[in-house]
C-alpha atoms as a PDB file:
ATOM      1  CA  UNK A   1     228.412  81.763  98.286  1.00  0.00           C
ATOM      2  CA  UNK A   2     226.610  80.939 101.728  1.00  0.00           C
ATOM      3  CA  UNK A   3     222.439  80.662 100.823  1.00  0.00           C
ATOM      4  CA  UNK A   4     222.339  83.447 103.406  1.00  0.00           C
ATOM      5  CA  UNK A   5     224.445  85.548 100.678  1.00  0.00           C
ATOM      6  CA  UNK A   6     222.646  84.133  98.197  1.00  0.00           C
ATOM      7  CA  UNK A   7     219.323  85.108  99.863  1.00  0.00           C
ATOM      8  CA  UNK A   8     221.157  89.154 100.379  1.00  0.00           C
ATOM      9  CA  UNK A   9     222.125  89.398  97.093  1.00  0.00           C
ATOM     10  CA  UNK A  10     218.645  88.803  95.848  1.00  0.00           C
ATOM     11  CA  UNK A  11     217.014  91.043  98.027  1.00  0.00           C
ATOM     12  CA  UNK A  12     219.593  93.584  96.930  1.00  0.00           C
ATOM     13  CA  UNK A  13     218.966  92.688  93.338  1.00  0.00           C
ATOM     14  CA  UNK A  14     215.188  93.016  93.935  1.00  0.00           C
ATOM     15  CA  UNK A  15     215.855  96.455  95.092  1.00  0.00           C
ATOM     16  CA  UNK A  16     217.547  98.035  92.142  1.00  0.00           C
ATOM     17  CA  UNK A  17     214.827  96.408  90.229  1.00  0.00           C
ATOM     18  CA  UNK A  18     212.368  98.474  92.025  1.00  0.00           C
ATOM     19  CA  UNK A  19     214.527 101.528  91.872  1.00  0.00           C
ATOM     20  CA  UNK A  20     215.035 101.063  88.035  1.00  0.00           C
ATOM     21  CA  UNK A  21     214.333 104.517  86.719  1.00  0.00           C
ATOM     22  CA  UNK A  22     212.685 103.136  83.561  1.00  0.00           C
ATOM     23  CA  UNK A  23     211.536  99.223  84.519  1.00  0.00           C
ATOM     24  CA  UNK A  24     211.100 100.231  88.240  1.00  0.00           C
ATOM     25  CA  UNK A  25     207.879 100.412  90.582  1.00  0.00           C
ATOM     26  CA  UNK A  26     206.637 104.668  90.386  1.00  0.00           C
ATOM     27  CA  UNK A  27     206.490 105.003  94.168  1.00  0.00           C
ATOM     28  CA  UNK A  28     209.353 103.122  94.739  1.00  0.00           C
ATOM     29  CA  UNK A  29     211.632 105.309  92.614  1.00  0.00           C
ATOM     30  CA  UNK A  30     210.210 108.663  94.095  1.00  0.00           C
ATOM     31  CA  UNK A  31     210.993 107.965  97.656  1.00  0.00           C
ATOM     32  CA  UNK A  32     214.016 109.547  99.524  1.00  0.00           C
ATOM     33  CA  UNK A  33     215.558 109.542 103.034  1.00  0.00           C
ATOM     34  CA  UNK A  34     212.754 111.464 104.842  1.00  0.00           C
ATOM     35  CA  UNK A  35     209.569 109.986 103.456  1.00  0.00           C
ATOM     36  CA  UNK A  36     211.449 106.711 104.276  1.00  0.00           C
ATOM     37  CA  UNK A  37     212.383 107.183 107.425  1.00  0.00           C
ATOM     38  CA  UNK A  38     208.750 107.104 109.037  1.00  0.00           C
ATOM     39  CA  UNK A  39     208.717 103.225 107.862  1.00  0.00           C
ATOM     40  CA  UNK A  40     211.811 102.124 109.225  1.00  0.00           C
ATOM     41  CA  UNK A  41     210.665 103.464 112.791  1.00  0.00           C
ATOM     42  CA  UNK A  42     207.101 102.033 112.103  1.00  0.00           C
ATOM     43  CA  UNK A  43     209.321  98.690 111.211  1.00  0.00           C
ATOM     44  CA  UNK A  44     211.421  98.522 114.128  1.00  0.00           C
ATOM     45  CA  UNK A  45     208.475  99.012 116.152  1.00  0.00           C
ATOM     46  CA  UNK A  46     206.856  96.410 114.644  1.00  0.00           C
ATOM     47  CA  UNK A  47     209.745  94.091 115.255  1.00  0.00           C
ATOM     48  CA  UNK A  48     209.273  94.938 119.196  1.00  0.00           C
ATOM     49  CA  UNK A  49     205.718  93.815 119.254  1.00  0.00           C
ATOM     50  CA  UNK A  50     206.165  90.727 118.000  1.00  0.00           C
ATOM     51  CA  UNK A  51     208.716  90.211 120.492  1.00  0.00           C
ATOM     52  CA  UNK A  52     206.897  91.200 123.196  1.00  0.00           C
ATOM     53  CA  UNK A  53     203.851  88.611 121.985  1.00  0.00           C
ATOM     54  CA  UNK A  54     205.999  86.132 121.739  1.00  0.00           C
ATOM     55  CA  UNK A  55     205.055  85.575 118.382  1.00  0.00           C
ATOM     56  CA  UNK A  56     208.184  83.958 116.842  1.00  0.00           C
ATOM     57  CA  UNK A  57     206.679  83.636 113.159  1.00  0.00           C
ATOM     58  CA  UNK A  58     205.597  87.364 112.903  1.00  0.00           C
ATOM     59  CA  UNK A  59     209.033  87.940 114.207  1.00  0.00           C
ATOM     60  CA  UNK A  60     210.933  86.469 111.220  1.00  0.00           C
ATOM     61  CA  UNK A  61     208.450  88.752 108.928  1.00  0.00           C
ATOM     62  CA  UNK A  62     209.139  91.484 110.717  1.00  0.00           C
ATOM     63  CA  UNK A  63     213.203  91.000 110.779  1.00  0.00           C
ATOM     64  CA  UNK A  64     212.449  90.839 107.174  1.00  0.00           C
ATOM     65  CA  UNK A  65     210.367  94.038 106.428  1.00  0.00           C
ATOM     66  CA  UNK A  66     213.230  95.640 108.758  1.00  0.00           C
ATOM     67  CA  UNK A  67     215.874  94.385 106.725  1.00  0.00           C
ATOM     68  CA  UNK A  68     214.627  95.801 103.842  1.00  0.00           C
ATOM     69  CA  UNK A  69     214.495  99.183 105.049  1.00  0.00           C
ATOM     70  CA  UNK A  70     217.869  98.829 105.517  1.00  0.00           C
ATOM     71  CA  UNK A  71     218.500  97.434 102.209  1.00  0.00           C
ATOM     72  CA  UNK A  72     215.921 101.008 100.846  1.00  0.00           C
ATOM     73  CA  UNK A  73     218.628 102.948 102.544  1.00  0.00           C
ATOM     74  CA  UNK A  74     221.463 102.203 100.886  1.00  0.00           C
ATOM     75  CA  UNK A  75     220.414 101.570  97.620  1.00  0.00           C
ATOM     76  CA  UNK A  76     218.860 105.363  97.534  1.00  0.00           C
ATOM     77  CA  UNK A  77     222.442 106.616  98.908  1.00  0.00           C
ATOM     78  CA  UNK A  78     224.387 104.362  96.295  1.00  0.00           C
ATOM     79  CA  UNK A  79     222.287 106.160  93.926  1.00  0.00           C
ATOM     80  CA  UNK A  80     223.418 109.006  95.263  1.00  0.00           C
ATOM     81  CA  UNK A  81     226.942 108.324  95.402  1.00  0.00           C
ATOM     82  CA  UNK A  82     227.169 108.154  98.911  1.00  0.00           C
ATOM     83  CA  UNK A  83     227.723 104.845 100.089  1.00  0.00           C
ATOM     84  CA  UNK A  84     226.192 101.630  99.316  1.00  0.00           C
ATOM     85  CA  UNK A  85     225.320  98.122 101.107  1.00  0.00           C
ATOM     86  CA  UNK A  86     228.446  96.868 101.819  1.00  0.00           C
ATOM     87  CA  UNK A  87     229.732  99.832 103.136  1.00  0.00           C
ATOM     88  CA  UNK A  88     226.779  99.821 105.860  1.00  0.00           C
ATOM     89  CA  UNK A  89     227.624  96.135 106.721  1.00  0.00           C
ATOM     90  CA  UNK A  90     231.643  96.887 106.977  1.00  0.00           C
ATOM     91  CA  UNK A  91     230.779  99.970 109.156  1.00  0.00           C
ATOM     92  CA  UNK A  92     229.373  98.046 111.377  1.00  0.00           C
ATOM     93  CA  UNK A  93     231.462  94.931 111.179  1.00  0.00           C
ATOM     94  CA  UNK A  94     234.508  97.125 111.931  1.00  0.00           C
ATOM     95  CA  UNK A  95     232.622  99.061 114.848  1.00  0.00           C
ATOM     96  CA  UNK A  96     231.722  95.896 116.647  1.00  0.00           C
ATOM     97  CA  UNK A  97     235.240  94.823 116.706  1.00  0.00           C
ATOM     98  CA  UNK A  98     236.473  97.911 117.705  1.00  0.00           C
ATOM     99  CA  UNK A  99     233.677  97.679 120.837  1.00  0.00           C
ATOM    100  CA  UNK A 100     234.774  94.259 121.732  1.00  0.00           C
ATOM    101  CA  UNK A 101     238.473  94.504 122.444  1.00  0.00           C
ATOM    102  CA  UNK A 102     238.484  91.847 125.100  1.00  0.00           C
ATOM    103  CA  UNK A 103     237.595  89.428 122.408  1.00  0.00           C
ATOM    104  CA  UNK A 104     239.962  90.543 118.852  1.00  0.00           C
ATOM    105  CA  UNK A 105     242.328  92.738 120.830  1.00  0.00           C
ATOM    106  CA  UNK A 106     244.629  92.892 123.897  1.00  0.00           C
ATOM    107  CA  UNK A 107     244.533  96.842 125.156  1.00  0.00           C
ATOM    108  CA  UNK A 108     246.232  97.849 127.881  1.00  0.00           C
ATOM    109  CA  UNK A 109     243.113  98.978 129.614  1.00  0.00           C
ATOM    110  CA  UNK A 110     241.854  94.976 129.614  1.00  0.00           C
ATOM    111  CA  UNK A 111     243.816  92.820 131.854  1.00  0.00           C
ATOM    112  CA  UNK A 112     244.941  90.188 129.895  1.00  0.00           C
ATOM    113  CA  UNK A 113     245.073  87.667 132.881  1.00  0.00           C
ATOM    114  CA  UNK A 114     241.485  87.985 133.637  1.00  0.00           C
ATOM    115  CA  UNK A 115     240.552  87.194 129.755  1.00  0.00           C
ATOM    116  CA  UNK A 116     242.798  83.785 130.353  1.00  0.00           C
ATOM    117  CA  UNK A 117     241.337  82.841 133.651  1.00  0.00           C
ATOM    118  CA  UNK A 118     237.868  83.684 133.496  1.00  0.00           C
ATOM    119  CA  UNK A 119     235.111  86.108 132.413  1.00  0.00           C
ATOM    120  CA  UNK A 120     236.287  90.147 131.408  1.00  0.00           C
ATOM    121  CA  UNK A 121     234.912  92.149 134.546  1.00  0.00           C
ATOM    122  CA  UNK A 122     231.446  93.817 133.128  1.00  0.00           C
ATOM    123  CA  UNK A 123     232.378  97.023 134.807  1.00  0.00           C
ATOM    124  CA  UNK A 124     235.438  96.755 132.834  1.00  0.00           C
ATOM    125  CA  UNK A 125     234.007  96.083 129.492  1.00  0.00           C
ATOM    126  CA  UNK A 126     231.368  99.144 130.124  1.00  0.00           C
ATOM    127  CA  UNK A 127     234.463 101.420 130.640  1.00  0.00           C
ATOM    128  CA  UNK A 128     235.958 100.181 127.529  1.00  0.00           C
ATOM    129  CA  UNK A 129     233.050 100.417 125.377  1.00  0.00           C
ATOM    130  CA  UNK A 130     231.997 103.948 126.667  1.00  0.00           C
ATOM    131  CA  UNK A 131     235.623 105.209 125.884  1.00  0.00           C
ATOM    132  CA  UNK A 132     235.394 103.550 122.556  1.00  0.00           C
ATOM    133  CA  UNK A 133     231.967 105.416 121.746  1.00  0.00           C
ATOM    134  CA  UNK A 134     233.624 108.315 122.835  1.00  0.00           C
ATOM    135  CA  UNK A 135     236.857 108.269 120.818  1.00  0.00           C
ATOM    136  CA  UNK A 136     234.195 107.523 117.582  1.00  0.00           C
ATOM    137  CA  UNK A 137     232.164 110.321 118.287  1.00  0.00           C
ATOM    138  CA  UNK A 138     235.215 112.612 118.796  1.00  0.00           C
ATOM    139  CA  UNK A 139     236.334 111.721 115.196  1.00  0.00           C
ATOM    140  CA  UNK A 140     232.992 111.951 114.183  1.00  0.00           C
ATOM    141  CA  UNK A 141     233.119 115.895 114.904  1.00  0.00           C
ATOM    142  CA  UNK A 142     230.778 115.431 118.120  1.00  0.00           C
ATOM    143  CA  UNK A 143     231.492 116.753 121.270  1.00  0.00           C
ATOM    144  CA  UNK A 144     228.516 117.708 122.894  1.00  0.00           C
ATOM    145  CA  UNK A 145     227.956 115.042 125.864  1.00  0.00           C
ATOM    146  CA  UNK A 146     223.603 115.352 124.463  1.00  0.00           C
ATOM    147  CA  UNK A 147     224.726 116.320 120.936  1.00  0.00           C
ATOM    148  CA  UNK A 148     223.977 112.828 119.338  1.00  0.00           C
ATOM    149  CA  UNK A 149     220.996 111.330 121.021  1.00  0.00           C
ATOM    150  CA  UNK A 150     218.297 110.775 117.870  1.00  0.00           C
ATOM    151  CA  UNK A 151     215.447 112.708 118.295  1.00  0.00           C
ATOM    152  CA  UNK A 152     213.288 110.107 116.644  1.00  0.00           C
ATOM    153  CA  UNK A 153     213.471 108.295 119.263  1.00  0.00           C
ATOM    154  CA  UNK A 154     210.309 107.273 121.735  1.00  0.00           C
ATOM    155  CA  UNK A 155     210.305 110.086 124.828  1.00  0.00           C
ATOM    156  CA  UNK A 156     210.875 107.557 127.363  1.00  0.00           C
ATOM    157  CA  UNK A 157     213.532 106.146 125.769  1.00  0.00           C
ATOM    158  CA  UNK A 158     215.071 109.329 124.681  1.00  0.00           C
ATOM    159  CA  UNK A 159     214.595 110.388 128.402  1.00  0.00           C
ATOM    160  CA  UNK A 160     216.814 107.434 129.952  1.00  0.00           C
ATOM    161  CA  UNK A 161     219.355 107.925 127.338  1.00  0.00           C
ATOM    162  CA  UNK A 162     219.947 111.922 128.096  1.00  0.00           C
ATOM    163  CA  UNK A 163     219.851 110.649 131.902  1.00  0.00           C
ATOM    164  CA  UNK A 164     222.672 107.836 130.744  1.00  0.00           C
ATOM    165  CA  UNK A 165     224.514 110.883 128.972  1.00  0.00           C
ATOM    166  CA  UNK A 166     224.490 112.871 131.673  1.00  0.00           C
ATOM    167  CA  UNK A 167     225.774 110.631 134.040  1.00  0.00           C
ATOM    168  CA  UNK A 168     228.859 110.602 132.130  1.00  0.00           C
ATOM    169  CA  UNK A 169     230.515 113.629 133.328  1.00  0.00           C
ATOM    170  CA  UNK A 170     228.755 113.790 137.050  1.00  0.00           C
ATOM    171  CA  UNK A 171     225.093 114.960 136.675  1.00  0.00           C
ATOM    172  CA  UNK A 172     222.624 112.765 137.680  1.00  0.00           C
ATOM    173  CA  UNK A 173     221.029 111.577 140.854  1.00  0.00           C
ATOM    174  CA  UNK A 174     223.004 109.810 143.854  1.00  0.00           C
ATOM    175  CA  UNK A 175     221.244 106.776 143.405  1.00  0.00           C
ATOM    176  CA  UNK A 176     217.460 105.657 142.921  1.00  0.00           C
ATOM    177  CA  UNK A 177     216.099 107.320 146.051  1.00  0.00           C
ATOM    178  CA  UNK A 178     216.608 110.856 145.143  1.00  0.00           C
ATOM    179  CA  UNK A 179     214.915 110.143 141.812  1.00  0.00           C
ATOM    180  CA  UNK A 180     212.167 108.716 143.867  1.00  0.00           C
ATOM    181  CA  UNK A 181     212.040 111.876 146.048  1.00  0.00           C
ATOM    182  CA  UNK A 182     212.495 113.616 142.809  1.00  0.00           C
ATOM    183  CA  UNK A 183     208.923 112.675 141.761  1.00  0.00           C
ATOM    184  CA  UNK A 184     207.174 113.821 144.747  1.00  0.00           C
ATOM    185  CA  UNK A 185     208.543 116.866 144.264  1.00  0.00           C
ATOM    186  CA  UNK A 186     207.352 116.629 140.414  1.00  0.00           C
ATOM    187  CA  UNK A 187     204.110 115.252 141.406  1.00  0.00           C
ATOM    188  CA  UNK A 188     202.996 118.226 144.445  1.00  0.00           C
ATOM    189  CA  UNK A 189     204.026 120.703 141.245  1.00  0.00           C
ATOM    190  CA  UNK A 190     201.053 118.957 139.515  1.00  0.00           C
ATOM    191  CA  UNK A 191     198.862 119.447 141.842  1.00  0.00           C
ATOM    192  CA  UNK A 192     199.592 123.045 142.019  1.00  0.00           C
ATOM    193  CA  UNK A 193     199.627 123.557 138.183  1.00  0.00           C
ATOM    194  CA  UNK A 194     196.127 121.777 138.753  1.00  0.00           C
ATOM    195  CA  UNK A 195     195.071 124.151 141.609  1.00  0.00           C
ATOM    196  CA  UNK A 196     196.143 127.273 138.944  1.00  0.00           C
ATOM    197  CA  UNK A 197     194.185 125.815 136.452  1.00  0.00           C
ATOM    198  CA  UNK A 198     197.191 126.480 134.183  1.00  0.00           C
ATOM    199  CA  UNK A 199     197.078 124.365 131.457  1.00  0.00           C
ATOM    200  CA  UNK A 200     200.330 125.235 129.944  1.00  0.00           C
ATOM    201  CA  UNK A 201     201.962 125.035 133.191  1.00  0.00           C
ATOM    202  CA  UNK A 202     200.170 121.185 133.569  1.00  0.00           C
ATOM    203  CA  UNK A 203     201.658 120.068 130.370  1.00  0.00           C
ATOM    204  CA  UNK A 204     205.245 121.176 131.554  1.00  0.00           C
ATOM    205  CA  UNK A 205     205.211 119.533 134.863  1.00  0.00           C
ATOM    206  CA  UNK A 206     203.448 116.187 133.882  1.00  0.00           C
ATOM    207  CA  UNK A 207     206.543 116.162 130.781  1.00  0.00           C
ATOM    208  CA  UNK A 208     208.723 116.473 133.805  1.00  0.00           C
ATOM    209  CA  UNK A 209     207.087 114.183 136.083  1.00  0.00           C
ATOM    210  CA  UNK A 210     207.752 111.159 132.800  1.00  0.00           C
ATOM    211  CA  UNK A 211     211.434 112.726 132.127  1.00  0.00           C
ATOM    212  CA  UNK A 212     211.633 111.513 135.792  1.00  0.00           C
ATOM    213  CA  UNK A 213     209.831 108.403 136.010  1.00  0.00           C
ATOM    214  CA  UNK A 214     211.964 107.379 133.274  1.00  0.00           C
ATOM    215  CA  UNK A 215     215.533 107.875 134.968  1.00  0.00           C
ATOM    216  CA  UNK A 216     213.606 106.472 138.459  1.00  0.00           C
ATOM    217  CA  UNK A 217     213.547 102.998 135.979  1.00  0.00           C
ATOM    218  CA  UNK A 218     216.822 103.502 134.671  1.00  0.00           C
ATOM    219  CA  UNK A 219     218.282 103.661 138.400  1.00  0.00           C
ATOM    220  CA  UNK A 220     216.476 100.632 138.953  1.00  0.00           C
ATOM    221  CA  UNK A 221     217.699  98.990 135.934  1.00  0.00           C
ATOM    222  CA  UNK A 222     214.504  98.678 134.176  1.00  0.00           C
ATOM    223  CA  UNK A 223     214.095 100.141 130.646  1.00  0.00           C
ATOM    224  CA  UNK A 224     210.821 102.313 130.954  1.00  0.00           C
ATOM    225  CA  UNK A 225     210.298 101.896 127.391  1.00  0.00           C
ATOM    226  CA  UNK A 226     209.769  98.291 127.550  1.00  0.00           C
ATOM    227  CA  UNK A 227     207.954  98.547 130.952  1.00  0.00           C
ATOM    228  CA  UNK A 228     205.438 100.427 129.365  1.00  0.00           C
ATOM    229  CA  UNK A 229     205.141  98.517 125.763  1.00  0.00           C
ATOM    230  CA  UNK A 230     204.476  95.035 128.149  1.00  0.00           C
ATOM    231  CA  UNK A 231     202.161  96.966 130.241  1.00  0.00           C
ATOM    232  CA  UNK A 232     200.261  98.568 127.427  1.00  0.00           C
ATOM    233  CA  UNK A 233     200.078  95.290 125.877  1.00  0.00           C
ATOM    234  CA  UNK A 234     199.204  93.822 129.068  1.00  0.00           C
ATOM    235  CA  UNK A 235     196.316  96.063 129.432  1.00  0.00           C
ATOM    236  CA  UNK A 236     195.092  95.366 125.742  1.00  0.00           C
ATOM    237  CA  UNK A 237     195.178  92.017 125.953  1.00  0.00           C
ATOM    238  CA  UNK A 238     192.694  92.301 129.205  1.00  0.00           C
ATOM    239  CA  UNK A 239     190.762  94.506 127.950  1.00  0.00           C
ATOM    240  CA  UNK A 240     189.742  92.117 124.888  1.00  0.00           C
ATOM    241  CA  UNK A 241     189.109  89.331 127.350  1.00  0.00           C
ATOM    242  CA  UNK A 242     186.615  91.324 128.992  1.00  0.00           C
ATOM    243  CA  UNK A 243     185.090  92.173 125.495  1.00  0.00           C
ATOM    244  CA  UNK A 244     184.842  88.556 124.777  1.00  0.00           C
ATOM    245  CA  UNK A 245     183.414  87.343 128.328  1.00  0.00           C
ATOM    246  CA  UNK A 246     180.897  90.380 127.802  1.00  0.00           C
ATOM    247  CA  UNK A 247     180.218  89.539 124.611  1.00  0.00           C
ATOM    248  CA  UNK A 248     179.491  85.684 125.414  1.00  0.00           C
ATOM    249  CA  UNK A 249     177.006  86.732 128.004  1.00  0.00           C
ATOM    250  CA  UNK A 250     175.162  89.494 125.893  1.00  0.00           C
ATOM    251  CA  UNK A 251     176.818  92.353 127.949  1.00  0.00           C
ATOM    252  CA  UNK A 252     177.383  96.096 125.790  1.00  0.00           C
ATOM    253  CA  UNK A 253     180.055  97.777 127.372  1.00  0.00           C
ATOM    254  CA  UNK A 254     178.897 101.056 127.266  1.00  0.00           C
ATOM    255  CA  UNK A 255     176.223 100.132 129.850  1.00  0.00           C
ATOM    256  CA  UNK A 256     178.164  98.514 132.608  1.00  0.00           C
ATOM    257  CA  UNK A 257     178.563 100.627 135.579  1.00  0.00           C
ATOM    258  CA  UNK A 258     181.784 100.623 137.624  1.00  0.00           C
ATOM    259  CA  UNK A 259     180.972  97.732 139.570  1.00  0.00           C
ATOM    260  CA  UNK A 260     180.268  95.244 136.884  1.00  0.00           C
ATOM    261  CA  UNK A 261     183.700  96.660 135.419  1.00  0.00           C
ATOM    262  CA  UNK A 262     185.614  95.565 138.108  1.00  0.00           C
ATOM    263  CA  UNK A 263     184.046  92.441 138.153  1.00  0.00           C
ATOM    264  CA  UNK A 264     185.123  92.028 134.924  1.00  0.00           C
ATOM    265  CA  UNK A 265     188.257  93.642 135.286  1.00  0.00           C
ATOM    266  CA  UNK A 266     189.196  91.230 137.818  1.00  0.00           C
ATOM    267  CA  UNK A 267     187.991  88.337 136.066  1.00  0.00           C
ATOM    268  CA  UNK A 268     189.745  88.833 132.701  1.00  0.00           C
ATOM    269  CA  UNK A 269     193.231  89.462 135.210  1.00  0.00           C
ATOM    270  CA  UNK A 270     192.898  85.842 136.204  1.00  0.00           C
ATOM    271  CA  UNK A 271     192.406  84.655 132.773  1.00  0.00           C
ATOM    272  CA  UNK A 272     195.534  86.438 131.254  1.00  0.00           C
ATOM    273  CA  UNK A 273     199.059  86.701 131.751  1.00  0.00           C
END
């Protein structure tokens, strides 16, 4: 056995361990699929921030506190009878060769001549994987074109993904200019909801104005959910420089006006990425 397998099958070990209705850990053994769930978001998350600081050490951590969830997972639905680890890891083994056709198959639908003289066309491996996803969902019992996009998911994410869905069978904008003319149109209903003093109303159309801002980025190829993790972390990362440069000159923030702000704004810009 590989010391990666090694390394698997003592985490999975570990886990029954903890499970153990008589040796195992009490809040370990009481947890199910919902009160779960929560934690593997908060762990995938987690996983993203350490990307996006470039922190490579946190990273492996992280990869490893996701893992486990994973590992939670199944061992709480072999319990159950359902499934159990290596189920999960030949489901997806099998899926991903099923999605890449141009390398462990031949179809029809991929010329074969292309594969031998160069690169698969991208446009031709994005049909092929969005008729794969298809046929799985079919078997899977799903036919709505929305029916399967998670919930859990973050809103702007969620939001590019029903756009993506959409698109599938015609409905979606021409092309990134009538999403941008889509937000005036989103942001003029603002001001009017603002003009009503309609709170309600506010809520609705500022949800709608994001819903679009979202598919704007995902015309332009940009994943708004990312955009706006690197800009929040952008933002904190400023904003603690100008705590420290305050601090080190025996500033409080809560008594700087606007100007001295700036000035700080501006200098903490030129001090960060």
């Amino acid at each position: 056995m590989s010391a990666a397998g090694q390394e698997l099958e003592a985490l999975l070990a570990l886990m029954r361990t903890l499970r153990d209705p008589q040796a195992g850990c009490p809040w370990d053994r009481e947890q199910n699929f919902a009160s779960i769930a929560p934690f593997t978001i908060e762990e995938a998350y987690e996983v993203a921030d350490a990307i996006g600081r470039g922190d490579v050490a946190r990273l492996r951590d992280e990869l490893g506190d996701l893992l486990f969830q994973v590992v939670f997972h199944a061992r709480m639905a072999e319990e159950a009878g359902h499934f159990d680890f290596t189920a999960v890891a030949r489901a997806i083994h099998d899926k991903l060769v099923r999605r890449h056709p141009h390398i462990f198959q031949r179809p029809a639908a991929i010329d074969a001549g292309n594969m031998e003289s160069g690169p698969v066309d991208l446009a031709q491996l994005h049909v092929s994987w969005e008729a794969q996803k298809a046929q799985e969902r079919a078997a899977a019992g799903v036919h709505g074109v929305l029916s399967d996009v998670p919930q859990a998911l973050p809103a702007l994410a969620r939001a590019a993904k029903l756009g993506r869905r959409a698109r599938r069978v015609g409905f979606d904008w021409p092309d990134a200019a009538g999403v941008r003319a889509k937000i005036d149109e989103e942001l003029a209903e603002i001001d009017a909801a603002l003009a009503a003093a309609d709170q309600a109303q506010l809520a609705d159309e500022i949800g709608d104005l994001l819903f679009t801002v979202a598919n704007w980025a995902r015309h332009l190829q940009v994943d708004a959910e990312d955009a706006l993790r690197r800009a929040a972390l952008k933002f904190e990362q400023r904003f603690e420089c100008m705590e420290r440069i305050a601090g080190r000159r025996g500033l409080e923030l809560n008594e700087l006006d606007a100007v001295r702000w700036e000035a700080l704004w501006l200098e903490a810009k030129s001090l960060t990425r």
